[in-house]
C-alpha atoms as a PDB file:
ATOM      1  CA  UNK A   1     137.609 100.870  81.723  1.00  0.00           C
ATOM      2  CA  UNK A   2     138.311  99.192  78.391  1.00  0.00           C
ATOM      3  CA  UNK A   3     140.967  97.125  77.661  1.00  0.00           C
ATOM      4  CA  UNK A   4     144.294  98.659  75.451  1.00  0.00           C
ATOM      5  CA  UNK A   5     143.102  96.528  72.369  1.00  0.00           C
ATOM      6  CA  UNK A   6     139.558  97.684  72.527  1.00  0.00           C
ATOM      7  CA  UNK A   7     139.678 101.457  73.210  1.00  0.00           C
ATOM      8  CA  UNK A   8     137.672 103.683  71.558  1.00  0.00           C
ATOM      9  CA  UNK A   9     138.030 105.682  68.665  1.00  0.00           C
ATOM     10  CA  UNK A  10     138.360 109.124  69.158  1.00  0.00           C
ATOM     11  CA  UNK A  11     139.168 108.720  73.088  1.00  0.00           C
ATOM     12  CA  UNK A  12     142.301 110.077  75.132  1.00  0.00           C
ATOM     13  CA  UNK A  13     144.423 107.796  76.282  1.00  0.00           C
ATOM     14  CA  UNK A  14     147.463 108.608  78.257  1.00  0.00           C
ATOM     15  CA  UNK A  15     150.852 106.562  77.524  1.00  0.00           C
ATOM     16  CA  UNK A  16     152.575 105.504  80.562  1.00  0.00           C
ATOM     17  CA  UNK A  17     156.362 104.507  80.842  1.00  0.00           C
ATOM     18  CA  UNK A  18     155.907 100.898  80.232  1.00  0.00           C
ATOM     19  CA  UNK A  19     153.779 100.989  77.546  1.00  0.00           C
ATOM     20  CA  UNK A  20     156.182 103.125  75.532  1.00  0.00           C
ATOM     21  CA  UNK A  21     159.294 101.074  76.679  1.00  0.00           C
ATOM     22  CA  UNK A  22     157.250  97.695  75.390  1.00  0.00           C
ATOM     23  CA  UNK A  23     157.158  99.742  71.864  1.00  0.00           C
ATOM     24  CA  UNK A  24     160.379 100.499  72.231  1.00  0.00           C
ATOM     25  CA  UNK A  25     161.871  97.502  72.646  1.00  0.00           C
ATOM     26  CA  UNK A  26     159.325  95.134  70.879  1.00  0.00           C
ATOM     27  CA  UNK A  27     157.417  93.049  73.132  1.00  0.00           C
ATOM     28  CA  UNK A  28     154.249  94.165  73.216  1.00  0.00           C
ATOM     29  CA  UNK A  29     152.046  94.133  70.021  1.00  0.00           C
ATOM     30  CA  UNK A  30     149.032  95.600  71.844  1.00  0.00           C
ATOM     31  CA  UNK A  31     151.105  98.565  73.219  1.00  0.00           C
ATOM     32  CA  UNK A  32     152.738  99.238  69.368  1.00  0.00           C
ATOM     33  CA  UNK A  33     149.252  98.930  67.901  1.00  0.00           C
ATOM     34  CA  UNK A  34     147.813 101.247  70.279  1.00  0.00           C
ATOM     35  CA  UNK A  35     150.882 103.683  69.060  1.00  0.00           C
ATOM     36  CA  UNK A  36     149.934 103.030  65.451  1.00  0.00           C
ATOM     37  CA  UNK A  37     146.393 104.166  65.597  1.00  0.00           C
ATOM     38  CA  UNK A  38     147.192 107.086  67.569  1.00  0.00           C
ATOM     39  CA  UNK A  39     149.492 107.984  64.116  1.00  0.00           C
ATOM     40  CA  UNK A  40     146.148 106.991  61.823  1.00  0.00           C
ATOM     41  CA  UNK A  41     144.169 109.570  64.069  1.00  0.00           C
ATOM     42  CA  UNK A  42     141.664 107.058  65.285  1.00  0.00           C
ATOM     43  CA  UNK A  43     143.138 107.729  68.991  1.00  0.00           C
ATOM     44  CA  UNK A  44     144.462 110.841  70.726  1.00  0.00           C
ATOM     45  CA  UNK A  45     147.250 109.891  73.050  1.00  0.00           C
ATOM     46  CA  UNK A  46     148.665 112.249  75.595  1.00  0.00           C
ATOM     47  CA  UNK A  47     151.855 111.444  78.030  1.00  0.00           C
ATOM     48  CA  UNK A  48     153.872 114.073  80.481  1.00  0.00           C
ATOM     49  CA  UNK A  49     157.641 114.957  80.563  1.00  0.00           C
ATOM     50  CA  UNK A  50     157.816 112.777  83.344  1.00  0.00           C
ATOM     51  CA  UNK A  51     157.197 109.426  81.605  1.00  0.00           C
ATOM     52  CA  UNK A  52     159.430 111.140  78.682  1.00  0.00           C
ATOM     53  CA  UNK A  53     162.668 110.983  81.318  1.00  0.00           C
ATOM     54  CA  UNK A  54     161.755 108.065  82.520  1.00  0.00           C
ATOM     55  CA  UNK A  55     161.328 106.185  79.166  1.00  0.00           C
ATOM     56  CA  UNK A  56     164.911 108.007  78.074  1.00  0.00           C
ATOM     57  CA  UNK A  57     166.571 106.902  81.524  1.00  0.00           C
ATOM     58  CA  UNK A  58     165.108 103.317  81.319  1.00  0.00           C
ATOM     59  CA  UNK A  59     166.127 103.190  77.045  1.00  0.00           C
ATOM     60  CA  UNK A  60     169.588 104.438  78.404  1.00  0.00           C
ATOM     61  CA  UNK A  61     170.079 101.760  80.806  1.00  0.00           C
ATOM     62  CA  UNK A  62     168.758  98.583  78.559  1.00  0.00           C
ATOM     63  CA  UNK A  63     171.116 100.269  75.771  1.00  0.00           C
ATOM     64  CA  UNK A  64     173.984 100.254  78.018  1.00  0.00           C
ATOM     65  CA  UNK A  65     173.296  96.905  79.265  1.00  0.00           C
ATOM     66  CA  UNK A  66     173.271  95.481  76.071  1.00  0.00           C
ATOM     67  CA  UNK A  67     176.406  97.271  75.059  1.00  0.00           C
ATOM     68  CA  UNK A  68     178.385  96.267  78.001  1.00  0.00           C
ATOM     69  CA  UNK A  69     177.252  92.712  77.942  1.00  0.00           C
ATOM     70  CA  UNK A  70     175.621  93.464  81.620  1.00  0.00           C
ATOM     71  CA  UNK A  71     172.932  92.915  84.023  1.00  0.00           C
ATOM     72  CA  UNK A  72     171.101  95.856  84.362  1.00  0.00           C
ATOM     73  CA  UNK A  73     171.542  95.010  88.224  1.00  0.00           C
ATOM     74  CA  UNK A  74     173.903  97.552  89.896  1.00  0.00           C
ATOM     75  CA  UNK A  75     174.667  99.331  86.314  1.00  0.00           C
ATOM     76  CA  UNK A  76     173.629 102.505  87.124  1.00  0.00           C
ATOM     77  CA  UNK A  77     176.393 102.510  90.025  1.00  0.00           C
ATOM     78  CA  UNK A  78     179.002 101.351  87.609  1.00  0.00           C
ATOM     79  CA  UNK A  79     177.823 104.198  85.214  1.00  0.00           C
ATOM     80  CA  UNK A  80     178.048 106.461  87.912  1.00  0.00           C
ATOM     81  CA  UNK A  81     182.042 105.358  87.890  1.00  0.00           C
ATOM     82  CA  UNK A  82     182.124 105.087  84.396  1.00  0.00           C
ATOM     83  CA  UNK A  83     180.524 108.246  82.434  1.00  0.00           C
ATOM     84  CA  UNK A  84     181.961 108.028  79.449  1.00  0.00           C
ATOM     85  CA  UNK A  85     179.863 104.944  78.759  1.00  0.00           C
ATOM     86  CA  UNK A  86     176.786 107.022  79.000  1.00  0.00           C
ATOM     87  CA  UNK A  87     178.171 110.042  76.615  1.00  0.00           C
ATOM     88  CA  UNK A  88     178.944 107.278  73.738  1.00  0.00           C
ATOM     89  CA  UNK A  89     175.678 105.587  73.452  1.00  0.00           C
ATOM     90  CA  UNK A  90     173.292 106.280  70.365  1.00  0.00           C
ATOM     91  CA  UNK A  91     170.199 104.713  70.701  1.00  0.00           C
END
């Protein structure tokens, strides 16, 4: 199996969570450049719902984390007791 950096033109690749949450958030170049050929054409990337929620769920968390000035530790309890948090963020 080739590495991220060196797949082939023209292949399938699928995107899991984490490589779309390193995007997302910036730390990893491979993962974002992988995401920019697939907009140049040279790459055909495929995903599933299922990483979609998860990336939104995990975005939602870091996002309210920041926000609140939190550990992500135990925040999805204390958003469970605290849903207007959830309804105002934007990202």
């Amino acid at each position: 199996m080739p590495r991220l950096a060196d797949f082939p033109s023209g292949g399938f690749l699928f995107l899991d969570t984490n490589c779309l949450l390193y995007h997302f958030v910036g730390t990893s170049p491979i993962c974002t450049h992988a995401l920019h050929r697939s907009e140049l054409g040279e790459i055909r990337t495929i995903t599933s719902a299922a990483v979609l929620s998860e990336l939104q769920h995990r975005l939602t968390i870091l996002e309210a984390a920041q926000q609140l000035q939190r550990a992500t530790k135990n925040l999805i309890a204390y958003l469970r007791h605290h849903p207007e948090i959830t309804r105002g963020l934007t990202a």
